[in-house]
C-alpha atoms as a PDB file:
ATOM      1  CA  UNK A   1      56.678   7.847 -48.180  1.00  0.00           C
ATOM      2  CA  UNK A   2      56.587   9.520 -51.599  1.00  0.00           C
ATOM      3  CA  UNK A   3      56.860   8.765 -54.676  1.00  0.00           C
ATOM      4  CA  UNK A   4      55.004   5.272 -54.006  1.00  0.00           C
ATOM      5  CA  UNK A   5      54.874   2.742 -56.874  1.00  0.00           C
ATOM      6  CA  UNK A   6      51.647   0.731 -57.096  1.00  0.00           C
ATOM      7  CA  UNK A   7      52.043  -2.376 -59.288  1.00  0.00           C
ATOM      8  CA  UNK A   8      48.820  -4.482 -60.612  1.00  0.00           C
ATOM      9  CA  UNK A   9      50.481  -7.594 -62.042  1.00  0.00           C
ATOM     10  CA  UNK A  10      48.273 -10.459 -63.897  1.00  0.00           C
ATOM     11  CA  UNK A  11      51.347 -11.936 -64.671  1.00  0.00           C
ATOM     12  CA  UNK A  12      51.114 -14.702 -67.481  1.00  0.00           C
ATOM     13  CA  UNK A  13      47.207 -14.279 -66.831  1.00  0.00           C
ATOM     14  CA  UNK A  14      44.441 -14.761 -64.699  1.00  0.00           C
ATOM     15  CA  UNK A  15      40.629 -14.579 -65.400  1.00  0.00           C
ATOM     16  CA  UNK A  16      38.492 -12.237 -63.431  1.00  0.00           C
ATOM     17  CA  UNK A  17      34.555 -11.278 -64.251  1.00  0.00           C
ATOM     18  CA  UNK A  18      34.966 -13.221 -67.902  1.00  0.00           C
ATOM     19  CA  UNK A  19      38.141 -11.638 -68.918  1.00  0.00           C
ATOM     20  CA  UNK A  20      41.575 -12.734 -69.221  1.00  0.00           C
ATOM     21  CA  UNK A  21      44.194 -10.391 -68.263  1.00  0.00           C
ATOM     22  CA  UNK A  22      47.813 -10.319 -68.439  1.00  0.00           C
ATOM     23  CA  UNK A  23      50.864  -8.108 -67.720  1.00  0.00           C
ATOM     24  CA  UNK A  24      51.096  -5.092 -65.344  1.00  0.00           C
ATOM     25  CA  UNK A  25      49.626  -1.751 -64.967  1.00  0.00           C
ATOM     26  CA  UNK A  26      52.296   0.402 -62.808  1.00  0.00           C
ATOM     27  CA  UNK A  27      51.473   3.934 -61.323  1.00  0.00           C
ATOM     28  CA  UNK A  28      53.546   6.089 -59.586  1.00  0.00           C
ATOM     29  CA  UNK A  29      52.353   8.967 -57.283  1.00  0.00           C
ATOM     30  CA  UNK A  30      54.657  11.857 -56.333  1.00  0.00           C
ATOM     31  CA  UNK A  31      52.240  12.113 -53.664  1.00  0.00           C
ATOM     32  CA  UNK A  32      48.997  12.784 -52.467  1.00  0.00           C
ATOM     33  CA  UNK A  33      46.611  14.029 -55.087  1.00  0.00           C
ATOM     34  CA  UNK A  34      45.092  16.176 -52.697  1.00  0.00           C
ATOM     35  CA  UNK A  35      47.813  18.568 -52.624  1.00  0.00           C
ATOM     36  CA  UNK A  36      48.437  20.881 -55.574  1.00  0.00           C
ATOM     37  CA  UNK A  37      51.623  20.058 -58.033  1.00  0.00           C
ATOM     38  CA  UNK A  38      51.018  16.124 -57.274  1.00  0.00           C
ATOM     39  CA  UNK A  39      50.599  13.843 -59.817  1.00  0.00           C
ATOM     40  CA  UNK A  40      49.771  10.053 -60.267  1.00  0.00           C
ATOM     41  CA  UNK A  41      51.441   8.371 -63.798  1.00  0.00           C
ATOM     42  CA  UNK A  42      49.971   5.286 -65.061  1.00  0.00           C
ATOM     43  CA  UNK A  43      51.954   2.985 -67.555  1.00  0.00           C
ATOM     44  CA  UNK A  44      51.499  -0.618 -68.681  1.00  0.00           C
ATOM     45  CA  UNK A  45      53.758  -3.571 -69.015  1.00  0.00           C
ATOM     46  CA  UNK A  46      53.076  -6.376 -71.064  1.00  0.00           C
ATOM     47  CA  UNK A  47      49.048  -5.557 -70.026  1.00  0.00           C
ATOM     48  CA  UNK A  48      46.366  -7.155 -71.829  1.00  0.00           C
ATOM     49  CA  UNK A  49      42.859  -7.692 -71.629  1.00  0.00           C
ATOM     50  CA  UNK A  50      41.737 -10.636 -73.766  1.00  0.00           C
ATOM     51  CA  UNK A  51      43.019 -10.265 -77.268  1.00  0.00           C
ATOM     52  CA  UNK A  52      43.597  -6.299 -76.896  1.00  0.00           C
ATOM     53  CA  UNK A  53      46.984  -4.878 -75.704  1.00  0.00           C
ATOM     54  CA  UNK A  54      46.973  -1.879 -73.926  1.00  0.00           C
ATOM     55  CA  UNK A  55      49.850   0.689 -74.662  1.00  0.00           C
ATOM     56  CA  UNK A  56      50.611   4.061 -73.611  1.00  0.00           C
ATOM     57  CA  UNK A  57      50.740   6.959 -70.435  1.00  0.00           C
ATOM     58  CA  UNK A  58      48.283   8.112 -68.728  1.00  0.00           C
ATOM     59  CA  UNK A  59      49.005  11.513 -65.927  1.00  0.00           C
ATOM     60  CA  UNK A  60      46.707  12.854 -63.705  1.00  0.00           C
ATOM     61  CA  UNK A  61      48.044  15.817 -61.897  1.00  0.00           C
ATOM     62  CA  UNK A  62      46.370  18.456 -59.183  1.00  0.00           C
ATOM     63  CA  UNK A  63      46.725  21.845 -61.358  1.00  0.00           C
ATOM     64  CA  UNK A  64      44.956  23.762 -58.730  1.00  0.00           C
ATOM     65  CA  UNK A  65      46.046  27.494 -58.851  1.00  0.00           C
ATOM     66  CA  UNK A  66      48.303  27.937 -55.529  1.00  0.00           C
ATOM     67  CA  UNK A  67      45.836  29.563 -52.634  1.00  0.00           C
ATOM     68  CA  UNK A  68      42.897  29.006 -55.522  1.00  0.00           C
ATOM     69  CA  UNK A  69      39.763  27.754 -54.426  1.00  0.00           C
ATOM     70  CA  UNK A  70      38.724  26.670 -57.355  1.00  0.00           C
ATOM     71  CA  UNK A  71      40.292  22.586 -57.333  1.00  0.00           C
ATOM     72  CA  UNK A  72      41.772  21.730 -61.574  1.00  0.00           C
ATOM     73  CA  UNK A  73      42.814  18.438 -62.376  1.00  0.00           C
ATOM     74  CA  UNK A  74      44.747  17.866 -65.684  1.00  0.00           C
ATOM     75  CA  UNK A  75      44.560  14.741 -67.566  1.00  0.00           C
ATOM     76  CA  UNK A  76      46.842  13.495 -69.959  1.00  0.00           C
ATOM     77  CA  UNK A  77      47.263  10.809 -72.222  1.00  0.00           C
ATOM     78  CA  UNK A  78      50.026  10.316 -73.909  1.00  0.00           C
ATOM     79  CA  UNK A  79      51.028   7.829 -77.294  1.00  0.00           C
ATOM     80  CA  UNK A  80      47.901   5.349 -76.335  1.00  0.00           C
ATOM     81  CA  UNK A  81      47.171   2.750 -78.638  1.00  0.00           C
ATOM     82  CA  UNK A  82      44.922  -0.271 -78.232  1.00  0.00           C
ATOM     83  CA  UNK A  83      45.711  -3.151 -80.900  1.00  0.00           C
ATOM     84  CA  UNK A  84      43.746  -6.433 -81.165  1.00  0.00           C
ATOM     85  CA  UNK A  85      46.744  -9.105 -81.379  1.00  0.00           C
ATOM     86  CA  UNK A  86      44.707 -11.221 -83.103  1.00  0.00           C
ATOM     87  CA  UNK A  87      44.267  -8.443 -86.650  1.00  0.00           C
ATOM     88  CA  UNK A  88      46.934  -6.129 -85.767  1.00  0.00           C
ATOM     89  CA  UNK A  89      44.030  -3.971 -85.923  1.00  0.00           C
ATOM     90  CA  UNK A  90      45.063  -0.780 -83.939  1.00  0.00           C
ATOM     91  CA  UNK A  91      43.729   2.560 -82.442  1.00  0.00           C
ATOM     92  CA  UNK A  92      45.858   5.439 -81.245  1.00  0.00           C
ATOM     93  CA  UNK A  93      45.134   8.452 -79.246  1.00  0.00           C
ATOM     94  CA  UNK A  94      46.495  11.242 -77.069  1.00  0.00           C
ATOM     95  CA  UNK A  95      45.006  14.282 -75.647  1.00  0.00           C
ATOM     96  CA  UNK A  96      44.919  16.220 -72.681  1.00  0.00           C
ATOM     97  CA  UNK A  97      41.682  17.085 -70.644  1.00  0.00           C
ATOM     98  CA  UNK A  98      41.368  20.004 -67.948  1.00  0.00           C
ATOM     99  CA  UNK A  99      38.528  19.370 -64.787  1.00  0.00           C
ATOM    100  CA  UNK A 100      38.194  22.523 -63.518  1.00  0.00           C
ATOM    101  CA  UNK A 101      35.434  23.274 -60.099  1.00  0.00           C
ATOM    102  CA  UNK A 102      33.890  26.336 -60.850  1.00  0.00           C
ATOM    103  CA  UNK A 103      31.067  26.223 -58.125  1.00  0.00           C
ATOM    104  CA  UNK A 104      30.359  24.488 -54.686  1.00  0.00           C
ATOM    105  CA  UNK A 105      34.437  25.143 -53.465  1.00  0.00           C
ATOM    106  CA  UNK A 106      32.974  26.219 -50.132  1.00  0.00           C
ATOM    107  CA  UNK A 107      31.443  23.207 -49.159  1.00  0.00           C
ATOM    108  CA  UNK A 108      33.753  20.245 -49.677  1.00  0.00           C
ATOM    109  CA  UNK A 109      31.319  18.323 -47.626  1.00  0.00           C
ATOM    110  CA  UNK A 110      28.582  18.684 -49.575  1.00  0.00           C
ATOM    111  CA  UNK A 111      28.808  17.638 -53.521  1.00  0.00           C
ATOM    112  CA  UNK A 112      25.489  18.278 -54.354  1.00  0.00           C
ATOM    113  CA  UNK A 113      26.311  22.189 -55.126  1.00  0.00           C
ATOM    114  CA  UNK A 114      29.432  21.126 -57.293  1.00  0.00           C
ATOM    115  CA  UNK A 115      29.740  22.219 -60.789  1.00  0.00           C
ATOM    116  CA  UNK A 116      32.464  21.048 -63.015  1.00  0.00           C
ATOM    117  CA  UNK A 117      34.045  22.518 -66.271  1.00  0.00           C
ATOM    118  CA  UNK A 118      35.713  20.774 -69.029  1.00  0.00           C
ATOM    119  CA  UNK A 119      38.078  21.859 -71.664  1.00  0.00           C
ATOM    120  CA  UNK A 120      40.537  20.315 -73.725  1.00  0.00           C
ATOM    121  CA  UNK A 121      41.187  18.460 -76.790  1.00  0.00           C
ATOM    122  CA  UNK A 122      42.294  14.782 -78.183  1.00  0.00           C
ATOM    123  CA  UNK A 123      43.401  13.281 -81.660  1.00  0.00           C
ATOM    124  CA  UNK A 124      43.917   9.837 -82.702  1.00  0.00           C
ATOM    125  CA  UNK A 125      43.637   7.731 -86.243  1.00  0.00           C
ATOM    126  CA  UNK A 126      43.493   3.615 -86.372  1.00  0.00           C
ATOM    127  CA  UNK A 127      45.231   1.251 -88.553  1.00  0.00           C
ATOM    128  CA  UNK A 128      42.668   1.941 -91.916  1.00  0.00           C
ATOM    129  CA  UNK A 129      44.218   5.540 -91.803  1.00  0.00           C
ATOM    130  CA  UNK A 130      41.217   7.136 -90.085  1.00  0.00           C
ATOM    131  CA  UNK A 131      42.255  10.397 -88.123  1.00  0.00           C
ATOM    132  CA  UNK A 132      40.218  12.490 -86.137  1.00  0.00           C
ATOM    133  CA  UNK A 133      40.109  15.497 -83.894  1.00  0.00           C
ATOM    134  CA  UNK A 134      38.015  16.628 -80.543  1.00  0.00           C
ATOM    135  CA  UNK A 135      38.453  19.630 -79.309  1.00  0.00           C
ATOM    136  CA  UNK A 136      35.923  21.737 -76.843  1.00  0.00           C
ATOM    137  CA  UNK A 137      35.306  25.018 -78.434  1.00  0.00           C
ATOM    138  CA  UNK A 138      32.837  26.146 -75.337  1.00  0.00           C
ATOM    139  CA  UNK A 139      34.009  24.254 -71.992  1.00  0.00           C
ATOM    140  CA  UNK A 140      31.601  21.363 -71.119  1.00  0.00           C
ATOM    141  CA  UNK A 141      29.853  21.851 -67.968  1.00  0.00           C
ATOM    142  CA  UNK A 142      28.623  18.855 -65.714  1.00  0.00           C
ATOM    143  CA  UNK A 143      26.924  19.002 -62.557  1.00  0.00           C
ATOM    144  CA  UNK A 144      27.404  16.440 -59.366  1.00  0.00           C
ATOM    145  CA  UNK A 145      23.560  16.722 -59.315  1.00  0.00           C
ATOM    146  CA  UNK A 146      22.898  15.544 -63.618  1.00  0.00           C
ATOM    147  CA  UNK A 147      24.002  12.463 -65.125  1.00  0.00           C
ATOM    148  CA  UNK A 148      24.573  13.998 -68.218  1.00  0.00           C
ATOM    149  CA  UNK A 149      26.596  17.237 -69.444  1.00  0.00           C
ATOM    150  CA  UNK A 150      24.297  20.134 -69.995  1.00  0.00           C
ATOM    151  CA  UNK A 151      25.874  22.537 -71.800  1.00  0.00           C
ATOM    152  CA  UNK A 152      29.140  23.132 -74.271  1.00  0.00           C
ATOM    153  CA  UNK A 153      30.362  22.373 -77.134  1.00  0.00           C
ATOM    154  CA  UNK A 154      32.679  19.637 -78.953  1.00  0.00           C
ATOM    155  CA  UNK A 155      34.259  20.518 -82.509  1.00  0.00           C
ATOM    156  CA  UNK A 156      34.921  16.553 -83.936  1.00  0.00           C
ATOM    157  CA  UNK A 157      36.410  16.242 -87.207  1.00  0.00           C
ATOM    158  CA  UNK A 158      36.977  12.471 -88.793  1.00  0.00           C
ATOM    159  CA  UNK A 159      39.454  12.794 -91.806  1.00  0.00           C
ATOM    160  CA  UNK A 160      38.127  15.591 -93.723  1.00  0.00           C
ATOM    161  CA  UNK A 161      34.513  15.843 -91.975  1.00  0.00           C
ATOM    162  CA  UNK A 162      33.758  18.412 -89.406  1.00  0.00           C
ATOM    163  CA  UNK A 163      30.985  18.494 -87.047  1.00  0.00           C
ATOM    164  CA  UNK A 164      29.839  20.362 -83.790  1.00  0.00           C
ATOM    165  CA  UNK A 165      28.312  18.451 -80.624  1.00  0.00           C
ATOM    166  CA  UNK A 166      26.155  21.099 -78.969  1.00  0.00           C
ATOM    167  CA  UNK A 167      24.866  19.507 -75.178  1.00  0.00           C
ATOM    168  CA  UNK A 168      22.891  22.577 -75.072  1.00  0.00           C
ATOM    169  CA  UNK A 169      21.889  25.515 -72.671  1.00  0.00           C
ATOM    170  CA  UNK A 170      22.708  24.184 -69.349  1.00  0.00           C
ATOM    171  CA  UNK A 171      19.457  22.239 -68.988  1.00  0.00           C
ATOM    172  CA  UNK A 172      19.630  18.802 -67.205  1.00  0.00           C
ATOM    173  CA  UNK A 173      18.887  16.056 -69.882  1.00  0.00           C
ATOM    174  CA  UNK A 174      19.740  13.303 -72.003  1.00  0.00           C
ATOM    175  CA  UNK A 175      20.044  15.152 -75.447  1.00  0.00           C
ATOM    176  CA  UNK A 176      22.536  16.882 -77.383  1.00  0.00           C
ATOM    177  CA  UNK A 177      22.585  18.043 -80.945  1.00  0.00           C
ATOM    178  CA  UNK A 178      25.078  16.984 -83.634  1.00  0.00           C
ATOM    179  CA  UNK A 179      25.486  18.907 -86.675  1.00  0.00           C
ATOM    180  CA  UNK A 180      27.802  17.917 -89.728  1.00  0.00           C
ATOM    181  CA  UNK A 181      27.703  19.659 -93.208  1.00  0.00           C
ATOM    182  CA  UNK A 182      25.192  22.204 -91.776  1.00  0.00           C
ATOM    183  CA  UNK A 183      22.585  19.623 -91.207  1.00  0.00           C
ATOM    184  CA  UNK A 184      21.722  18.989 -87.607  1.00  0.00           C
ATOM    185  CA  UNK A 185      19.845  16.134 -85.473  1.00  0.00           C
ATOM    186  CA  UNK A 186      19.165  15.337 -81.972  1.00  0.00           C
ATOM    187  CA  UNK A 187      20.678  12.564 -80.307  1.00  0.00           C
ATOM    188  CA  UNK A 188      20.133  11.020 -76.967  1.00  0.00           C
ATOM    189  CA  UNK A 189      23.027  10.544 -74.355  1.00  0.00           C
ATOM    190  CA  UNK A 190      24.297   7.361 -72.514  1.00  0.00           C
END
């Protein structure tokens, strides 16, 4: 039964789809994620994926409201860091993220009506000394139905540089707009 471990180990290392791979990636459920309070914690053990070794824990946990309809998932990373073993060349993160359904809770059935919120916020820095910030100042909103997030708003801030990432007014397309220093251009989305 519960908690289950779930161990994914490359051992000394294997190559799959052009990658080599090496170590383990171990996560432990406290059981279903289905059921509010559960959570699933990802850590790594010796893991790396071609020259790049992956550090760090990573918690996803059900934060649904008890007899809410409204489903929350909280994600968590904690102490991350990526280094290329090659340089020593390292980035670092941690940061926690909050998925909250705000609309289509009545129809688990049927996705298409589902609208997501996002709020949060993450830091990291690398090994030149570069730190930055991300924090959601209006929550992000994301529909099953768009690719893209429509709407919200992203205060970044690299070193001593702040900017805004606006996704705009809830429309369904591929552009935000970044502004930095007061001086703002469109981008397009991936």
């Amino acid at each position: 039964m519960f908690p289950k471990k779930v161990v994914i180990d490359f051992g000394a290392g294997c190559t799959a789809r052009e990658h080599l791979r090496k170590g383990k990636i171990i996560t432990v459920y406290s059981g279903p994620l289905y059921i509010p309070g559960n959570t699933a914690v990802t850590t790594f053990d010796g893991y790396q994926v071609d020259s790049f070794k992956i550090e760090g824990k990573h918690t996803i946990q059900n934060s649904t409201q008890p007899g809410s309809n409204q489903r929350s998932f909280t994600r968590i990373v904690e102490n991350a860091v990526v280094t290329n073993v090659n340089t020593n060349f390292w980035h670092s993160w941690s940061g926690v993220l909050v998925m909250k359904q705000v609309e289509g809770n009545g129809t688990p059935l049927f996705p298409l009506d589902d609208i997501y919120h996002f709020t949060g916020n993450k830091k990291g820095e690398n090994a030149n000394g570069k730190k930055w910030t991300s924090t959601i100042v209006e929550p992000l909103v994301k529909a099953f139905t768009c690719r893209w997030i429509s709407k919200g708003t992203v205060q970044i801030r690299v070193n001593d540089t702040v900017g805004v990432l606006d996704f705009g007014n809830g429309d369904c397309d591929n552009t935000a707009t970044i502004t930095v220093n007061g001086v703002s251009r469109v981008i397009s989305l991936r």
